[in-house]
C-alpha atoms as a PDB file:
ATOM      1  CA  UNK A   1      54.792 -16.732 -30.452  1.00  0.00           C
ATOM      2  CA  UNK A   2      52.034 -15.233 -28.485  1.00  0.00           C
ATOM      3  CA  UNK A   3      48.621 -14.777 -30.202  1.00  0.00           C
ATOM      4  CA  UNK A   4      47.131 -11.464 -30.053  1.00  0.00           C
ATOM      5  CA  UNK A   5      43.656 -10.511 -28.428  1.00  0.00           C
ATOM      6  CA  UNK A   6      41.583  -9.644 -30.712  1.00  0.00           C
ATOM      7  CA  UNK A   7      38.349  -7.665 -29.713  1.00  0.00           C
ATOM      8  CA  UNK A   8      35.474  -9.061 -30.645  1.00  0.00           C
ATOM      9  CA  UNK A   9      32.502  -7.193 -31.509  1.00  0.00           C
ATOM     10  CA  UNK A  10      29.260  -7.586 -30.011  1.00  0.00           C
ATOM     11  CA  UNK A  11      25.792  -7.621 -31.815  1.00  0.00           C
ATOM     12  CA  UNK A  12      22.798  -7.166 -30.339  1.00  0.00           C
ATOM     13  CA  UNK A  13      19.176  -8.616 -31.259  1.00  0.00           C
ATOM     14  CA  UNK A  14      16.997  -6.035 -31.726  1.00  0.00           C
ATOM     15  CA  UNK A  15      14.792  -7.739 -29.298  1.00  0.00           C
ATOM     16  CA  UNK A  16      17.056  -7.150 -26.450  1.00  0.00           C
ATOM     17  CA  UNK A  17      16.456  -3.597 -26.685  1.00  0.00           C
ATOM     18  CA  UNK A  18      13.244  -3.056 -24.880  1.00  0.00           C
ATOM     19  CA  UNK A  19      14.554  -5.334 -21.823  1.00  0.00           C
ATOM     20  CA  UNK A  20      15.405  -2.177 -19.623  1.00  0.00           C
ATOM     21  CA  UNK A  21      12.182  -0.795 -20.752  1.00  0.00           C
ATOM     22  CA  UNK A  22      10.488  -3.225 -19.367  1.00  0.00           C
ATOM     23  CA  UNK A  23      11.880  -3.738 -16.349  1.00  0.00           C
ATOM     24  CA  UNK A  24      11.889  -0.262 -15.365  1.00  0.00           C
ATOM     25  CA  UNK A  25       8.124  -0.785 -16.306  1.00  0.00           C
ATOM     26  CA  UNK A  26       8.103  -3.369 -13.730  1.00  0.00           C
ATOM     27  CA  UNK A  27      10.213  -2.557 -10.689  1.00  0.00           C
ATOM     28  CA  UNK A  28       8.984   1.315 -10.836  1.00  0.00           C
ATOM     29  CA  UNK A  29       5.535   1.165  -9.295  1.00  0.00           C
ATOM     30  CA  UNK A  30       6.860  -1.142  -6.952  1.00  0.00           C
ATOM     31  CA  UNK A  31       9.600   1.322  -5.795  1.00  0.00           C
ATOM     32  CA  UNK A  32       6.630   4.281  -5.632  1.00  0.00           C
ATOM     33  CA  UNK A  33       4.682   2.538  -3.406  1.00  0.00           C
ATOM     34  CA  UNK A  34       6.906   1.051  -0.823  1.00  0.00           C
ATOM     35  CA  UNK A  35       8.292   5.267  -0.756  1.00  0.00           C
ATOM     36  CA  UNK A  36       5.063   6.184  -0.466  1.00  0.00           C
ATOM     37  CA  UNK A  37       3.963   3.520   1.896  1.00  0.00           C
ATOM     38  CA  UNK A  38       7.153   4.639   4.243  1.00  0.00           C
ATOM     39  CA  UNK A  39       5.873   8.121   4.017  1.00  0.00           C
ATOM     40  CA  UNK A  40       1.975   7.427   4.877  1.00  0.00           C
ATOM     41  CA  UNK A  41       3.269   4.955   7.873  1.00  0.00           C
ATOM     42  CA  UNK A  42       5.298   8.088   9.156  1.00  0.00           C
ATOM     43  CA  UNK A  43       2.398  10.418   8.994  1.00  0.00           C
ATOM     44  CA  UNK A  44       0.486   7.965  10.441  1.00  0.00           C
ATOM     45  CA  UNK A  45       3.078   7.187  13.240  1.00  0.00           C
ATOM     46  CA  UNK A  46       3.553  11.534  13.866  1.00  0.00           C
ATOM     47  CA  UNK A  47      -0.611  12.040  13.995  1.00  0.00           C
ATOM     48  CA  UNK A  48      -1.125   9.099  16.566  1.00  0.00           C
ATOM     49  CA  UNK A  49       1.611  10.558  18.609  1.00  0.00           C
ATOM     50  CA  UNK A  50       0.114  13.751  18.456  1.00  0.00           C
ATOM     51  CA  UNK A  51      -3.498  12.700  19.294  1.00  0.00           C
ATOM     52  CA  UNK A  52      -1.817  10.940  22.391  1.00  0.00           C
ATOM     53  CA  UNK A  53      -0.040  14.459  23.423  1.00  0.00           C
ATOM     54  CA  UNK A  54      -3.663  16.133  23.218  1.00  0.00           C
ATOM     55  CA  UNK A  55      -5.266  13.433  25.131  1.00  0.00           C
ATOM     56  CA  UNK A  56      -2.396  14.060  27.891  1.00  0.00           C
ATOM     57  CA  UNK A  57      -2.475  17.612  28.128  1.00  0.00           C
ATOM     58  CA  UNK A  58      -6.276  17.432  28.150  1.00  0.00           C
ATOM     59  CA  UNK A  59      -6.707  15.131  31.347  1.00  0.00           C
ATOM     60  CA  UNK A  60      -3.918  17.443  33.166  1.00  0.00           C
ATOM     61  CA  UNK A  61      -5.821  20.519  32.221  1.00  0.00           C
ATOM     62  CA  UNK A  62      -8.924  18.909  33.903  1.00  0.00           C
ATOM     63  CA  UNK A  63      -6.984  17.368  36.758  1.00  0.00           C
ATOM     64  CA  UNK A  64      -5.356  20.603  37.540  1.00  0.00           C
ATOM     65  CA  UNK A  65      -8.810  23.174  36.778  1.00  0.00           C
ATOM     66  CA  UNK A  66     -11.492  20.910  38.210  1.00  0.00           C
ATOM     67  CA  UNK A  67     -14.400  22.948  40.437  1.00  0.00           C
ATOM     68  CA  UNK A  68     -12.713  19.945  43.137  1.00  0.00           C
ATOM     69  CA  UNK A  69      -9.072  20.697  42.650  1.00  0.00           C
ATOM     70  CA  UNK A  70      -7.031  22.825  45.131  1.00  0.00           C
ATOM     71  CA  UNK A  71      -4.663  25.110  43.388  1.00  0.00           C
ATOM     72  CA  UNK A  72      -1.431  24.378  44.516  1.00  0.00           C
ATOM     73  CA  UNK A  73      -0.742  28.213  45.392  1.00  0.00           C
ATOM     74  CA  UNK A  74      -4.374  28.530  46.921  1.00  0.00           C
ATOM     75  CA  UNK A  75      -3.339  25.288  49.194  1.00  0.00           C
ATOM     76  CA  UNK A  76       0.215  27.270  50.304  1.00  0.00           C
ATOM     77  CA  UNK A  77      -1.961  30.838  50.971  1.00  0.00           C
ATOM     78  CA  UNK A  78      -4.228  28.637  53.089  1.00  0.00           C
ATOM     79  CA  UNK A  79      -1.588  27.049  54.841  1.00  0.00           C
ATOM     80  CA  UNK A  80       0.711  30.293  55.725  1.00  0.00           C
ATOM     81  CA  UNK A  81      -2.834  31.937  56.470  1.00  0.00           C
ATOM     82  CA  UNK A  82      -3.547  29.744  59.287  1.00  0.00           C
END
């Protein structure tokens, strides 16, 4: 004849209690800084990029409205002129 399962209950030590208290204590600040580390690296990444941009559109404005630079349309009136 087949036994029958009985369930068993489980106790638990009162000690066991404060485990996931304490390692939520533990993993949490670990978890806020790599987030916030992830954030500050893509601000970081986003303001370099735009610094670059500046610097680019900075040397073409002075390339382009030097007292020695020919204005590409001034160049073309000169040339149909003559």
């Amino acid at each position: 004849m087949p036994r029958k399962h009985t369930p068993r209950t489980v106790t638990r030590s009162p000690a066991l209690g404060g485990q996931g208290l304490v390692e939520f204590a533990l993993v949490v600040p670990f978890a806020v800084m790599l987030i916030f580390g992830v954030i500050s690296l893509g601000l970081w990444v986003f303001y370099q990029q735009q610094v670059t941009n500046v610097a680019r559109e900075a040397a073409r404005f002075a390339a382009i409205h030097s007292s020695t630079a020919i204005c590409p349309t001034a160049a073309l009136a000169i040339s149909w002129a003559n």
